[in-house]
PDB file of N, CA and C in Angstrom:
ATOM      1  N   UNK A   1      17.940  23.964  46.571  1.00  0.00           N
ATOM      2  CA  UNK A   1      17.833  23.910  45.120  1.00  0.00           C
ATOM      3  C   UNK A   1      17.062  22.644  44.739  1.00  0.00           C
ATOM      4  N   UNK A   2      16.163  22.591  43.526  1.00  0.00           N
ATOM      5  CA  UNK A   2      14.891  21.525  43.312  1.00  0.00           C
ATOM      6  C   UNK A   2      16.112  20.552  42.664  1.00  0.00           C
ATOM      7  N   UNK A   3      16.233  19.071  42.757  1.00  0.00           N
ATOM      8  CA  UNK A   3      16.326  18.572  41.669  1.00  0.00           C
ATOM      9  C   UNK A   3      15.721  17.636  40.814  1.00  0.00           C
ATOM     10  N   UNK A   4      16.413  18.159  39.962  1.00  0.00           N
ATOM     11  CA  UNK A   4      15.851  17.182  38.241  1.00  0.00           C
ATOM     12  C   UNK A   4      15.229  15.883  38.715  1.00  0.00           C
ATOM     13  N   UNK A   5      14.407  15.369  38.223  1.00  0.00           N
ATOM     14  CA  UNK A   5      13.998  13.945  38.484  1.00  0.00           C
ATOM     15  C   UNK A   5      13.316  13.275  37.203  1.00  0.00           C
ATOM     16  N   UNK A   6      14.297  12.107  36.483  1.00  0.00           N
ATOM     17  CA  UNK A   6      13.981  11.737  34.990  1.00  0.00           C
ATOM     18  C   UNK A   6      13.478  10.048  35.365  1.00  0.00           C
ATOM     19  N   UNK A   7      12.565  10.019  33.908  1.00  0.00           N
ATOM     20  CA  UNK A   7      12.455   8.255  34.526  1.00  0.00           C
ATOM     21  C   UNK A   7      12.823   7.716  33.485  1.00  0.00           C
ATOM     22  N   UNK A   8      13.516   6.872  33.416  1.00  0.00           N
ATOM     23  CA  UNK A   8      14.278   6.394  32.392  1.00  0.00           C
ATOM     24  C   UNK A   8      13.784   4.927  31.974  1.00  0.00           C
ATOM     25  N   UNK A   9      14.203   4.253  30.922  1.00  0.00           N
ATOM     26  CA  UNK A   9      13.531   3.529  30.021  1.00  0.00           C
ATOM     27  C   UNK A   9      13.621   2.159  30.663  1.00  0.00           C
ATOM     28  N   UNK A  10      13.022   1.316  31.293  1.00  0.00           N
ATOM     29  CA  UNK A  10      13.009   0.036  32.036  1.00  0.00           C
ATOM     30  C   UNK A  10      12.972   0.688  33.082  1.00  0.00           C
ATOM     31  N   UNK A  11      12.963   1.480  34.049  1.00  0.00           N
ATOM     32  CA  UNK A  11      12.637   1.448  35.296  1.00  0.00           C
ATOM     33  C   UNK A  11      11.316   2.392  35.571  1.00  0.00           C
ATOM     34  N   UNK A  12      10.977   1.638  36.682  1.00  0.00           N
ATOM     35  CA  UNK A  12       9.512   1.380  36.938  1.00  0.00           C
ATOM     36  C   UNK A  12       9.246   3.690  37.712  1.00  0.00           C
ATOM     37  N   UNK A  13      10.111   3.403  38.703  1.00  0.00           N
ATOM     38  CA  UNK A  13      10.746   5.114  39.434  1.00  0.00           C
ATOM     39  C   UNK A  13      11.398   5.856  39.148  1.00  0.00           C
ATOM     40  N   UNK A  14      10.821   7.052  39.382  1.00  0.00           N
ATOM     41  CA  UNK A  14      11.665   8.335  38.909  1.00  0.00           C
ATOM     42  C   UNK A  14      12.987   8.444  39.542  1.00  0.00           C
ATOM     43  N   UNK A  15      13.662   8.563  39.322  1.00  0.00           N
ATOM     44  CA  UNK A  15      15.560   9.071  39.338  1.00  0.00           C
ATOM     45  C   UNK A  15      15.878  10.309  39.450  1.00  0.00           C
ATOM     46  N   UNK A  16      17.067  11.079  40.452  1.00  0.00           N
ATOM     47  CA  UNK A  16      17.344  11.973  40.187  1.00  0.00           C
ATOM     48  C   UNK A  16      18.331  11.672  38.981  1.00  0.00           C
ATOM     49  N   UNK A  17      18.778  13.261  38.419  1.00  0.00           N
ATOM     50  CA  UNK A  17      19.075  13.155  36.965  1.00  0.00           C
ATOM     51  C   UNK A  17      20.574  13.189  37.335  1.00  0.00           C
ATOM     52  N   UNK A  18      21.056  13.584  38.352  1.00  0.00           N
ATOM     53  CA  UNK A  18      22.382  13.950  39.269  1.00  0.00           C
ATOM     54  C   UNK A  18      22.926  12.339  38.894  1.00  0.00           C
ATOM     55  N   UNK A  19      21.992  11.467  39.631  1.00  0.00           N
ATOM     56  CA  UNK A  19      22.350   9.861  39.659  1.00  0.00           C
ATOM     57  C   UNK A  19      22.667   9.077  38.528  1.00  0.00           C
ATOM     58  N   UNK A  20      22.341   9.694  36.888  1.00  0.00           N
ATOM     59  CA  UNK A  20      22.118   9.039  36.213  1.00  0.00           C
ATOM     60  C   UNK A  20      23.327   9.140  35.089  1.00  0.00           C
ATOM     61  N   UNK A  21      23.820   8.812  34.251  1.00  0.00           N
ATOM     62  CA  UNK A  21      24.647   9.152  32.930  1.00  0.00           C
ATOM     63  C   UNK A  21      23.918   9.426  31.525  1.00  0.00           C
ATOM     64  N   UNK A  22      24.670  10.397  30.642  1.00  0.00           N
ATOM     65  CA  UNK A  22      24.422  10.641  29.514  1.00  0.00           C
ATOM     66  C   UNK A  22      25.302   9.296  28.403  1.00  0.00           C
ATOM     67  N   UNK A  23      24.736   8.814  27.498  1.00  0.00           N
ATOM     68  CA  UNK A  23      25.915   8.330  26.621  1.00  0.00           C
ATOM     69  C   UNK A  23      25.627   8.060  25.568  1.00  0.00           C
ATOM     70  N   UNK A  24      26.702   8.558  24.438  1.00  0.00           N
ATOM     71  CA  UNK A  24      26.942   8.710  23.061  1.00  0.00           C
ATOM     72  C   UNK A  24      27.131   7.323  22.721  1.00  0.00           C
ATOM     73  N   UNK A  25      26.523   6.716  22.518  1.00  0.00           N
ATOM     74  CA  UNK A  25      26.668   4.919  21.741  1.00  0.00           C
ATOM     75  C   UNK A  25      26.473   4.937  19.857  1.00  0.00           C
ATOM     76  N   UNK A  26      27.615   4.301  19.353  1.00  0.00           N
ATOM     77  CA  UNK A  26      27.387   4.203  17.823  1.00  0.00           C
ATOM     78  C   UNK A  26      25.999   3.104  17.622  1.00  0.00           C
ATOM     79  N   UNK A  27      25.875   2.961  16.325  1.00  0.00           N
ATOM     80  CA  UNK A  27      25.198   2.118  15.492  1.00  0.00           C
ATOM     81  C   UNK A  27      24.712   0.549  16.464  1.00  0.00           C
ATOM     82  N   UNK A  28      25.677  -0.116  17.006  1.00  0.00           N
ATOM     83  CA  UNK A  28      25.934  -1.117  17.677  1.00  0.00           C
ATOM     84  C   UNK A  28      25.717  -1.277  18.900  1.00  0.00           C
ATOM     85  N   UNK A  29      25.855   0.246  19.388  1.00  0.00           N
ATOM     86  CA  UNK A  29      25.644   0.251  21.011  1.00  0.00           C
ATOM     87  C   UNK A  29      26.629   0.220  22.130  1.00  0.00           C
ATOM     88  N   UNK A  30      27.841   0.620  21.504  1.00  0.00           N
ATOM     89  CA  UNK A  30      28.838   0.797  21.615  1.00  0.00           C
ATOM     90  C   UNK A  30      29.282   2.401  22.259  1.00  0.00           C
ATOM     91  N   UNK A  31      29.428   2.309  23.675  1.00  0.00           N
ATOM     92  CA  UNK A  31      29.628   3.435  23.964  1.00  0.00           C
ATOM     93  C   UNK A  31      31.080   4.564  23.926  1.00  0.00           C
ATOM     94  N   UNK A  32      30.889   5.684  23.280  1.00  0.00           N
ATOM     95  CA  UNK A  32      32.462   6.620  22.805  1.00  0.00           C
ATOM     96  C   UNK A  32      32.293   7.849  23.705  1.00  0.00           C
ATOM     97  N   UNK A  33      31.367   8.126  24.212  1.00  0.00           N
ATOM     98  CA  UNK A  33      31.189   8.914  25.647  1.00  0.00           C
ATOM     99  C   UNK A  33      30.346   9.432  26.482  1.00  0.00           C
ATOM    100  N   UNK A  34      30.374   9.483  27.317  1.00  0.00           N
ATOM    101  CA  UNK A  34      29.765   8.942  28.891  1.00  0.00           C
ATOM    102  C   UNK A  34      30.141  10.441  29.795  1.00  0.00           C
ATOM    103  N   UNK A  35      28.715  11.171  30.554  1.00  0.00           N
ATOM    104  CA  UNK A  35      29.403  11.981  30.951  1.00  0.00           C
ATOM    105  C   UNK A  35      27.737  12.128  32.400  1.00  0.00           C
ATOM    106  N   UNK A  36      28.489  12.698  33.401  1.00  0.00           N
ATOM    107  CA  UNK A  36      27.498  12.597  34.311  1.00  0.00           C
ATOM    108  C   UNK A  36      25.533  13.481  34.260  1.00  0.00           C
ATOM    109  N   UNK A  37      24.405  12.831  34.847  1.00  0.00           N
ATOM    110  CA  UNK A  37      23.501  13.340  34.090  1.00  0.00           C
ATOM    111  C   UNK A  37      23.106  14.676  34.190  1.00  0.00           C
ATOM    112  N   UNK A  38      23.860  15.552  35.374  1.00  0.00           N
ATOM    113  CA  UNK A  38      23.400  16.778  35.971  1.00  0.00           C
ATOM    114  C   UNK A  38      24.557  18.015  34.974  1.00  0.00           C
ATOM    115  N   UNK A  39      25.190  17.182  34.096  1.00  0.00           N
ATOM    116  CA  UNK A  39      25.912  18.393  32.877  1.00  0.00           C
ATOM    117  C   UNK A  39      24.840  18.294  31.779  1.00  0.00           C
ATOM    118  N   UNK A  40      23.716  18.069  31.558  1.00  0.00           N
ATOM    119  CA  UNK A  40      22.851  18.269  30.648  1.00  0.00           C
ATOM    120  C   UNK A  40      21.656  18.252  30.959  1.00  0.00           C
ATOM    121  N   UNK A  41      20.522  18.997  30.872  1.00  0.00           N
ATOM    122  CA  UNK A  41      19.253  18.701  30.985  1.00  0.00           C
ATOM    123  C   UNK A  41      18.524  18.142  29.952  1.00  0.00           C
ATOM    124  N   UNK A  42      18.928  17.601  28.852  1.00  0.00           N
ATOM    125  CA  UNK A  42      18.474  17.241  27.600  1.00  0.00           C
ATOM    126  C   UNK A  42      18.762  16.431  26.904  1.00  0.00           C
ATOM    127  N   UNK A  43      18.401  15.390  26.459  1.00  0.00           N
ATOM    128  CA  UNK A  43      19.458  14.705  25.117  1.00  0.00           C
ATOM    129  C   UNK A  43      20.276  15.401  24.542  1.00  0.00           C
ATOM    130  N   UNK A  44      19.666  16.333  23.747  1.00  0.00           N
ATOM    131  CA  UNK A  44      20.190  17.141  22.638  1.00  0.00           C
ATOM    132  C   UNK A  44      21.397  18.067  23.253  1.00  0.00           C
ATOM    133  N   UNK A  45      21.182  18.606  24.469  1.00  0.00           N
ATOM    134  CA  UNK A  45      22.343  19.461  24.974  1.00  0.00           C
ATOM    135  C   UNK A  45      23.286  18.461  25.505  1.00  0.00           C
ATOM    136  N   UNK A  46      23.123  17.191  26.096  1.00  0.00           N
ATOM    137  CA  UNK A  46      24.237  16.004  26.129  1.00  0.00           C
ATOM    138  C   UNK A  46      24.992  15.840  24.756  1.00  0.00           C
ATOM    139  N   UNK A  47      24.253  15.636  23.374  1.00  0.00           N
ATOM    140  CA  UNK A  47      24.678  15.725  22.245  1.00  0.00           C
ATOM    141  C   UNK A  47      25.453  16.847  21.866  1.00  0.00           C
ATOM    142  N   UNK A  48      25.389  18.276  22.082  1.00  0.00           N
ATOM    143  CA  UNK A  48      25.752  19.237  22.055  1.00  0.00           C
ATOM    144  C   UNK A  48      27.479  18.738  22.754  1.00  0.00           C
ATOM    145  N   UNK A  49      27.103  18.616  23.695  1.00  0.00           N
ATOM    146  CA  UNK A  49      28.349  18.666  24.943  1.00  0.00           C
ATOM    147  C   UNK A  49      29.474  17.378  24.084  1.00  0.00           C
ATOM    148  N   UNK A  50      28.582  16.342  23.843  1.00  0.00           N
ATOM    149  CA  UNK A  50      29.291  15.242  23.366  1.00  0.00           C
ATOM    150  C   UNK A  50      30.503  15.775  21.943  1.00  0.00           C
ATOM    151  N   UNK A  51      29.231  16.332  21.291  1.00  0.00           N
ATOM    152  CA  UNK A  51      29.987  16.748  19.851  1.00  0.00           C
ATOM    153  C   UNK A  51      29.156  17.733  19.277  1.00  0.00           C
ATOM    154  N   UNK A  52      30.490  18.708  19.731  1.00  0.00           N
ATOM    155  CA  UNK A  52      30.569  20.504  19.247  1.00  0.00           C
ATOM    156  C   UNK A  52      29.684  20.850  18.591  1.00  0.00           C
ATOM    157  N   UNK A  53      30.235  20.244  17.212  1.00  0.00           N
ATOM    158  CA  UNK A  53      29.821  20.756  15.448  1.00  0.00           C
ATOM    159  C   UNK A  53      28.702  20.553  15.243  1.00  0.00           C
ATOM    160  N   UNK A  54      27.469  21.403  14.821  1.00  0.00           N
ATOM    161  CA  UNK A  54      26.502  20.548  14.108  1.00  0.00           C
ATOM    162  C   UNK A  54      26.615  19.834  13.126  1.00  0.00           C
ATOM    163  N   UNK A  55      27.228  20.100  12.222  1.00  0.00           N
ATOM    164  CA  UNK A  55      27.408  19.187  10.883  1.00  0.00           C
ATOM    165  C   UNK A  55      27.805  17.694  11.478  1.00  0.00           C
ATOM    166  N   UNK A  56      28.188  17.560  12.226  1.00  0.00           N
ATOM    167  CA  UNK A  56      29.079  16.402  13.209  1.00  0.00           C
ATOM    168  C   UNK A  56      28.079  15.346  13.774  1.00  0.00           C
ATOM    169  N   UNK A  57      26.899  16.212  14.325  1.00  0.00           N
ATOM    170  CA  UNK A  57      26.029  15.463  15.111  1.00  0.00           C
ATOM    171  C   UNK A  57      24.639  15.445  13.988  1.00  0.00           C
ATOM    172  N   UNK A  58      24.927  16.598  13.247  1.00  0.00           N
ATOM    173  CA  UNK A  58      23.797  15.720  12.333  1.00  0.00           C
ATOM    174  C   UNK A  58      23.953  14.111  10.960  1.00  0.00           C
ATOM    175  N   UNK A  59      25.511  14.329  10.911  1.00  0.00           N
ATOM    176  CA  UNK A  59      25.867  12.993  10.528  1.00  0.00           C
ATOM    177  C   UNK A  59      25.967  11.895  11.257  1.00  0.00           C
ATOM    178  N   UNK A  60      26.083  12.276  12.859  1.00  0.00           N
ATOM    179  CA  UNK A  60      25.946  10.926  13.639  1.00  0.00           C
ATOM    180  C   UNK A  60      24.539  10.404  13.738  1.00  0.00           C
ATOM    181  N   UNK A  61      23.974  11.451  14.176  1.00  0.00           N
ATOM    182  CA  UNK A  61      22.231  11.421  13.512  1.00  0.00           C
ATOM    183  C   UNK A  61      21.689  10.380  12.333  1.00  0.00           C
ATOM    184  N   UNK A  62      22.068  10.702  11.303  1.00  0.00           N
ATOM    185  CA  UNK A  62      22.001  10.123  10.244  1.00  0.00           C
ATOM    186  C   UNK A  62      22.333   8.435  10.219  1.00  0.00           C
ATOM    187  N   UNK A  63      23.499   8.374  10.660  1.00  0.00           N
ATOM    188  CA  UNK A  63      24.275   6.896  10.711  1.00  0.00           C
ATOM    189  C   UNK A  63      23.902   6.209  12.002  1.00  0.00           C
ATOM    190  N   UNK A  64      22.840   6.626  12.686  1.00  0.00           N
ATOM    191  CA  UNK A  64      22.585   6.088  13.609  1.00  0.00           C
ATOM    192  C   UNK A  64      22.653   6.227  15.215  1.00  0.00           C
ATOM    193  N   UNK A  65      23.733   6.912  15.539  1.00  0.00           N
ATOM    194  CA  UNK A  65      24.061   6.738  16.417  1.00  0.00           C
ATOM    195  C   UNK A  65      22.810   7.559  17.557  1.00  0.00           C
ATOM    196  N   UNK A  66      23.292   7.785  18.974  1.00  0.00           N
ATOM    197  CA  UNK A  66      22.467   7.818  19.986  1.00  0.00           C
ATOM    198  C   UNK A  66      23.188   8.391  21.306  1.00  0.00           C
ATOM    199  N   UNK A  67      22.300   9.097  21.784  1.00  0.00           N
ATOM    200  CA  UNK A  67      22.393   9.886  23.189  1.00  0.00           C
ATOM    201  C   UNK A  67      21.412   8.872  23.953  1.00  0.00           C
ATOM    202  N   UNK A  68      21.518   8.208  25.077  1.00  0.00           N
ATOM    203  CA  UNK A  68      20.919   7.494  25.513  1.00  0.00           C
ATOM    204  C   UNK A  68      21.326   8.167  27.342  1.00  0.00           C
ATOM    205  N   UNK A  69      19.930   8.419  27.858  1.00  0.00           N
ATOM    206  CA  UNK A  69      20.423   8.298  29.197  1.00  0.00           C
ATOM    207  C   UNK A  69      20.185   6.984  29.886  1.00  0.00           C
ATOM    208  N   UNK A  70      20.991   6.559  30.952  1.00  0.00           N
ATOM    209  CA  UNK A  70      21.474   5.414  31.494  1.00  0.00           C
ATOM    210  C   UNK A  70      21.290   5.919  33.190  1.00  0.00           C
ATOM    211  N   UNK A  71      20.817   5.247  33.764  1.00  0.00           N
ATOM    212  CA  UNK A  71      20.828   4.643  35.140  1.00  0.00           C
ATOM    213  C   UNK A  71      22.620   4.283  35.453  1.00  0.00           C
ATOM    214  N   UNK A  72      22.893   4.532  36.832  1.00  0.00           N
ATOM    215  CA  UNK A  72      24.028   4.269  37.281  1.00  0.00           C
ATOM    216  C   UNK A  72      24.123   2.158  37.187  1.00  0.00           C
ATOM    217  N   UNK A  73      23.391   1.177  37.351  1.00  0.00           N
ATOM    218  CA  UNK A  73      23.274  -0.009  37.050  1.00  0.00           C
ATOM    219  C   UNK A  73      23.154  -0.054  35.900  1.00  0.00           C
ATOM    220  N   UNK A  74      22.417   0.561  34.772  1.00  0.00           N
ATOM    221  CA  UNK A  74      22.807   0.456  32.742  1.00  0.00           C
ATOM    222  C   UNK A  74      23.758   0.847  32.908  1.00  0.00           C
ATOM    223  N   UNK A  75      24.756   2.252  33.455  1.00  0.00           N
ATOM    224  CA  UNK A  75      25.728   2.165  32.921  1.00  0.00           C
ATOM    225  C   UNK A  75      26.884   1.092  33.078  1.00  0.00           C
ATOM    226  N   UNK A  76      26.818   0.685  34.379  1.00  0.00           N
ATOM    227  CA  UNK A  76      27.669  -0.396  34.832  1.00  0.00           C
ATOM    228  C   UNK A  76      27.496  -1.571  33.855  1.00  0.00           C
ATOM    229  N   UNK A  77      26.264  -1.812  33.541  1.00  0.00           N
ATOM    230  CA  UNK A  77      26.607  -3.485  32.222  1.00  0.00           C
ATOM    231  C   UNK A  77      26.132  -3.041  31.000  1.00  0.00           C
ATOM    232  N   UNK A  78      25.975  -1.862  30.470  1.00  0.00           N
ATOM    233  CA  UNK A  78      26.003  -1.534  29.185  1.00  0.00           C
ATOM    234  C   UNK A  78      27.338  -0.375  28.384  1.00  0.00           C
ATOM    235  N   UNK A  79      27.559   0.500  29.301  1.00  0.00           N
ATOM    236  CA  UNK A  79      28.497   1.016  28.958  1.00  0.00           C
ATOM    237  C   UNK A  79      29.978   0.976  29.185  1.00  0.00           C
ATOM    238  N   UNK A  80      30.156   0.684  31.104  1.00  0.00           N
ATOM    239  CA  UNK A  80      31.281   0.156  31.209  1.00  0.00           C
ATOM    240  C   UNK A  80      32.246  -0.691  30.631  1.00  0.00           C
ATOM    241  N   UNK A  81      31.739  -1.569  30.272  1.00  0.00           N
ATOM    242  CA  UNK A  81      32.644  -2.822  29.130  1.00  0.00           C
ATOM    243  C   UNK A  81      33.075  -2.176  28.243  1.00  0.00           C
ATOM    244  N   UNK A  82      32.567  -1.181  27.593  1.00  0.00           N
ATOM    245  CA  UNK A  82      33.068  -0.432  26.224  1.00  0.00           C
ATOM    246  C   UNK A  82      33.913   0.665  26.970  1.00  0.00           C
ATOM    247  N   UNK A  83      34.321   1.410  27.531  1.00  0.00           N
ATOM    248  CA  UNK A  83      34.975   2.128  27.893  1.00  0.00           C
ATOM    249  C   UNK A  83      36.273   1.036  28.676  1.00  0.00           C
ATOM    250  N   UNK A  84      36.260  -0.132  28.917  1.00  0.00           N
ATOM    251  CA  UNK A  84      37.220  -1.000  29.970  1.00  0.00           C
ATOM    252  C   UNK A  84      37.855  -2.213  28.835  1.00  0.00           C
ATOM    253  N   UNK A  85      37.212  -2.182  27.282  1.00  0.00           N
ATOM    254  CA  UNK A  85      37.629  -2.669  26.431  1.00  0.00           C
ATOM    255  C   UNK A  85      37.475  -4.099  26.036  1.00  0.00           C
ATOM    256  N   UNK A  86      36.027  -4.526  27.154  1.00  0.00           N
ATOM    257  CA  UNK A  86      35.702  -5.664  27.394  1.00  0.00           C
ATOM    258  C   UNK A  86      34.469  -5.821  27.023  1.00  0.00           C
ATOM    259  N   UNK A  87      34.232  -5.313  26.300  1.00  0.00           N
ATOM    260  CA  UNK A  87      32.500  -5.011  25.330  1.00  0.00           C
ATOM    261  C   UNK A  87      32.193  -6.049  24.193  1.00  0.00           C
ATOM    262  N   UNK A  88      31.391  -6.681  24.161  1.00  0.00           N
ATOM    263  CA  UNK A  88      31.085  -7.613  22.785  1.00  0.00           C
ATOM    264  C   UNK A  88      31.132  -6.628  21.194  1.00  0.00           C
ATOM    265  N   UNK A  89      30.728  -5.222  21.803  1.00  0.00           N
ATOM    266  CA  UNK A  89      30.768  -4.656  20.266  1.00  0.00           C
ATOM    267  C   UNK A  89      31.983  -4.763  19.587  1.00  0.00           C
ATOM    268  N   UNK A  90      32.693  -4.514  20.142  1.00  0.00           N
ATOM    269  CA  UNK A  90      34.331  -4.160  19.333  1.00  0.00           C
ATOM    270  C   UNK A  90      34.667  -5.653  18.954  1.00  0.00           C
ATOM    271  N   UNK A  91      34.684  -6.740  20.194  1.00  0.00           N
ATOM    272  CA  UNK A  91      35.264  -7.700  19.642  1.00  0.00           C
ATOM    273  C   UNK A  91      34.501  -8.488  18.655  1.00  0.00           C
ATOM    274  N   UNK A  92      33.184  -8.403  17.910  1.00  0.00           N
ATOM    275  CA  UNK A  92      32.465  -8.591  16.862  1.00  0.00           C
ATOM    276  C   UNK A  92      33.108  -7.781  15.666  1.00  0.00           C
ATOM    277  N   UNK A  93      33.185  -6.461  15.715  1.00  0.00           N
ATOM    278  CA  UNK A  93      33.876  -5.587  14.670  1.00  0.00           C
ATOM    279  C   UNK A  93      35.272  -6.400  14.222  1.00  0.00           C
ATOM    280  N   UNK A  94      35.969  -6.808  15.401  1.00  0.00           N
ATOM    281  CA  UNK A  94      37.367  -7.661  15.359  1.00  0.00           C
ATOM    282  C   UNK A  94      37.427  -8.549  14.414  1.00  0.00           C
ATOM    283  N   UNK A  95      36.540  -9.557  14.874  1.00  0.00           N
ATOM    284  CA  UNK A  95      36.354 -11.115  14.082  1.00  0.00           C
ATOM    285  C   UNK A  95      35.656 -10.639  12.508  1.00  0.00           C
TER     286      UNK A  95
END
């Protein structure tokens, strides 16, 4: 079976898409979910997967938010912290 091979934003080589993560980040960059890259071939069907509703994702749309695919190293220092509760976004929202 062929696989997917995406090149993602700062790196120089193509990636399989198997290797990589999908993730739903708000306004801030703040990630609310994270899911492996070979359950979507698309932004939009990651978005789909993320959140059901259209009405849902066209208001996240609106307010900003983002489907971002991530490298297994982005996800480790961009998304991990927000899922482990150790993220600068939230504790800015805090203060």
């Amino acid at each position: 079976m062929p696989e997917l091979m995406v090149q993602i934003e700062g790196q120089s080589a193509p990636v399989r898409l198997a290797e990589c993560f999908w993730v739903l980040t708000d306004t801030d960059g703040c990630a609310y979910g994270s899911m492996v890259g070979h359950c979507a071939a698309t932004e939009e069907a990651a978005h789909r997967d993320f959140t059901p509703r259209q009405r849902d994702r066209d208001r996240q749309v609106r307010q900003g938010w983002r489907v971002r695919l991530l490298s297994r190293e982005q996800w480790r220092s961009d998304a991990a912290p927000c899922f482990n509760g150790a993220c600068q976004h939230r504790k800015a929202a805090v203060a």
